[in-house]
Structures are given as structure tokens and as C-alpha cells.
C-alpha atoms as a PDB file:
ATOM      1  CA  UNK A   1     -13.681   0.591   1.144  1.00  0.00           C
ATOM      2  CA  UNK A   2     -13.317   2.093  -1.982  1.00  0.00           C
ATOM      3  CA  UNK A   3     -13.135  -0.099  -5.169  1.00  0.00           C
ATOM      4  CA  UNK A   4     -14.371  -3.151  -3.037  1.00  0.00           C
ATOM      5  CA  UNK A   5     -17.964  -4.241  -3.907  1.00  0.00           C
ATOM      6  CA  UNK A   6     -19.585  -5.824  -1.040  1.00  0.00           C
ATOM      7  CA  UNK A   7     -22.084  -8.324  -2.099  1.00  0.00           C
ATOM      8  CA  UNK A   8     -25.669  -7.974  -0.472  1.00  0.00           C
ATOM      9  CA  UNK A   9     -27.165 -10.797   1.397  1.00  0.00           C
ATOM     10  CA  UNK A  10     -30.914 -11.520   1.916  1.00  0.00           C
ATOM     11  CA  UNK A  11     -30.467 -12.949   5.567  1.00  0.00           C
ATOM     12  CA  UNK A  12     -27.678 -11.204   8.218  1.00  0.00           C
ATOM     13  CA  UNK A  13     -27.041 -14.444   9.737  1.00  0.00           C
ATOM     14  CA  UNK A  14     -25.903 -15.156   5.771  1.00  0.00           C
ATOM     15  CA  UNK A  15     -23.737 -11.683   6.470  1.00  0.00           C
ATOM     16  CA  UNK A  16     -22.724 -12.565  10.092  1.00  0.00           C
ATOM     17  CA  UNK A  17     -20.876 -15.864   9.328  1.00  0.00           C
ATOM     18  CA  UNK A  18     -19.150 -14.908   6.494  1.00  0.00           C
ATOM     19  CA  UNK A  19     -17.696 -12.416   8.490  1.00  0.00           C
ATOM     20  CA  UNK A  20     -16.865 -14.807  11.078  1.00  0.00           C
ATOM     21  CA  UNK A  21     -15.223 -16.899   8.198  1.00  0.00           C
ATOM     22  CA  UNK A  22     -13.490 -14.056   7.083  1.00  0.00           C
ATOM     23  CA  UNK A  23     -12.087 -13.398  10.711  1.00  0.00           C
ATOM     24  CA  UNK A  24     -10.769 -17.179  11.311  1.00  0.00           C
ATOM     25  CA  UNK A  25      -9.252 -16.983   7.491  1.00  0.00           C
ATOM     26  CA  UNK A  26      -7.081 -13.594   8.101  1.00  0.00           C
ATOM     27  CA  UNK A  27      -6.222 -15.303  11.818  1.00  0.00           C
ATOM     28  CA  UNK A  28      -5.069 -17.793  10.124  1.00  0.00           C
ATOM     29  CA  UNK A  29      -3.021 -15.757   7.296  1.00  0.00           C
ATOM     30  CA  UNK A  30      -1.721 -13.865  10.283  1.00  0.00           C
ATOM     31  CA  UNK A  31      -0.523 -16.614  11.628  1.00  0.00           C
ATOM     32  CA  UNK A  32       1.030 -18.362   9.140  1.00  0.00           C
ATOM     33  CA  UNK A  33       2.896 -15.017   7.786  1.00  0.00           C
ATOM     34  CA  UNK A  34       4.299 -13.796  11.141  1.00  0.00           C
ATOM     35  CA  UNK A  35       5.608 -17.488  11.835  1.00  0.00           C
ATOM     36  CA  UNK A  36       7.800 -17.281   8.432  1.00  0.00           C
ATOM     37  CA  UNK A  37       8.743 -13.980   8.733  1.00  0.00           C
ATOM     38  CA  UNK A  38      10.202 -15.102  12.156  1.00  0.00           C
ATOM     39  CA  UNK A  39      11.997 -17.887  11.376  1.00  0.00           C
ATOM     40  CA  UNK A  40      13.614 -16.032   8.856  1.00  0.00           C
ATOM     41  CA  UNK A  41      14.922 -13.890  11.586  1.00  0.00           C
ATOM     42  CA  UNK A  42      12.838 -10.820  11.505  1.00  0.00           C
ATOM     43  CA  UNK A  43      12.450  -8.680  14.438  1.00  0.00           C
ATOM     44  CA  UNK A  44       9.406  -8.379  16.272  1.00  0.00           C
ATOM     45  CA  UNK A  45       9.513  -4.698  15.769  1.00  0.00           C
ATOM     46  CA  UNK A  46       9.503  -5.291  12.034  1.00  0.00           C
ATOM     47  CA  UNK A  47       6.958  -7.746  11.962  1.00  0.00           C
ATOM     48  CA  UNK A  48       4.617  -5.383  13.791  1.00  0.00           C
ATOM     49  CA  UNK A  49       5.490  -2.265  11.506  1.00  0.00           C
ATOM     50  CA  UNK A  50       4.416  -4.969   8.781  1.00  0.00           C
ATOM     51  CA  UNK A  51       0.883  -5.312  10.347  1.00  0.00           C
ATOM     52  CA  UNK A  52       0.360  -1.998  11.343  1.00  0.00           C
ATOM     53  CA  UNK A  53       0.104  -2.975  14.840  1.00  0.00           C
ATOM     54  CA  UNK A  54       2.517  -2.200  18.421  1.00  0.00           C
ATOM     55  CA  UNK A  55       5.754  -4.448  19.375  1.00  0.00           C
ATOM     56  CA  UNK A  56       3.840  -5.123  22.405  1.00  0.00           C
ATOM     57  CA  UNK A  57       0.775  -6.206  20.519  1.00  0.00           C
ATOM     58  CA  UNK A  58       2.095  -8.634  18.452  1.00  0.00           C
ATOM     59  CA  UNK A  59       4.235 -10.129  21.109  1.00  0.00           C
ATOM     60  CA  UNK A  60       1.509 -10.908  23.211  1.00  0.00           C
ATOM     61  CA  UNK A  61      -0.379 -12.837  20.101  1.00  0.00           C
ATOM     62  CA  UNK A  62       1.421 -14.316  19.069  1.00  0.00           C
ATOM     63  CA  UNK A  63       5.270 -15.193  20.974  1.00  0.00           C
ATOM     64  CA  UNK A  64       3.236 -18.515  23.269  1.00  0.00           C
ATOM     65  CA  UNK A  65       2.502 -19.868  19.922  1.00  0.00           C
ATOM     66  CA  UNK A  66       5.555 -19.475  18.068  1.00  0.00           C
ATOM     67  CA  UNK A  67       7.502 -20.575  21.778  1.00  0.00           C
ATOM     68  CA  UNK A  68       5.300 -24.042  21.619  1.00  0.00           C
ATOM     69  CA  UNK A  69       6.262 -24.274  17.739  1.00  0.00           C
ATOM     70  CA  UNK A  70       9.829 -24.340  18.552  1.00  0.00           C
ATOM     71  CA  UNK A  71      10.582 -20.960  16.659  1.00  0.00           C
ATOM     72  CA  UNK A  72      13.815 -18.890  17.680  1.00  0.00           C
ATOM     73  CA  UNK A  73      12.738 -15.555  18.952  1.00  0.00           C
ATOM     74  CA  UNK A  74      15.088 -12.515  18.769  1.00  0.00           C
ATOM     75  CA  UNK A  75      15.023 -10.233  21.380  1.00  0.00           C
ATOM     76  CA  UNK A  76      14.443  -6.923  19.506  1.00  0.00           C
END
């Protein structure tokens, strides 16, 4: 990525689980963001324009979730 440094490490497994960190963190972001932006009544259309991603794609990560968390879904 340009302008990003990316610090060297001496051991991969160093490398490896702060990638897995990483990972968990952004899941985690993703979450969080998707959950707001859908109780403030955005579509799921919009929310997936917002992550670069398909309707269909974010539907199917994340609508169980947001069902058992007793978020209103809109239809479209």
C-alpha cells in the first residue's frame, strides 16, 4: 500500500498473529459499524456500497446477527 510502512518482524509466527489480530479487530469494526448504520435505518444496499462489497454478501454476514440482536431490518 502506498504511504503505509509495514514494520518487519524477525519471526513470521510474530507476522502471522498480528495479522490474525488485525483480522478479528476489522471483524469486529465491521460489526459494530454495520449494526449502527442499521439501526439508523440504512438500507442494506447502502451499507454494502459503504464496504465495497454485494447486497447479497453482506446480508448473509451479517442479517442472523443483527436478527438475534433485535435490530429492525428493512427490506431494501
Amino acid at each position: 500500500m502506498p504511504g503505509v510502512e509495514i514494520p518487519e518482524v524477525q519471526d513470521p509466527a510474530d507476522g502471522l498473529a498480528a495479522v490474525v489480530a488485525l483480522r478479528r479487530l476489522a471483524d469486529r469494526m465491521e460489526d459494530a459499524a454495520v449494526e449502527q448504520a442499521m439501526r439508523e435505518g440504512w438500507s442494506w444496499p447502502q451499507v454494502a456500497e459503504a464496504l465495497g462489497v454485494t447486497r447479497q454478501a453482506v446480508h448473509k454476514k451479517h442479517a442472523k446477527r443483527l436478527i438475534a440482536a433485535g435490530v429492525q431490518l428493512r427490506r431494501r
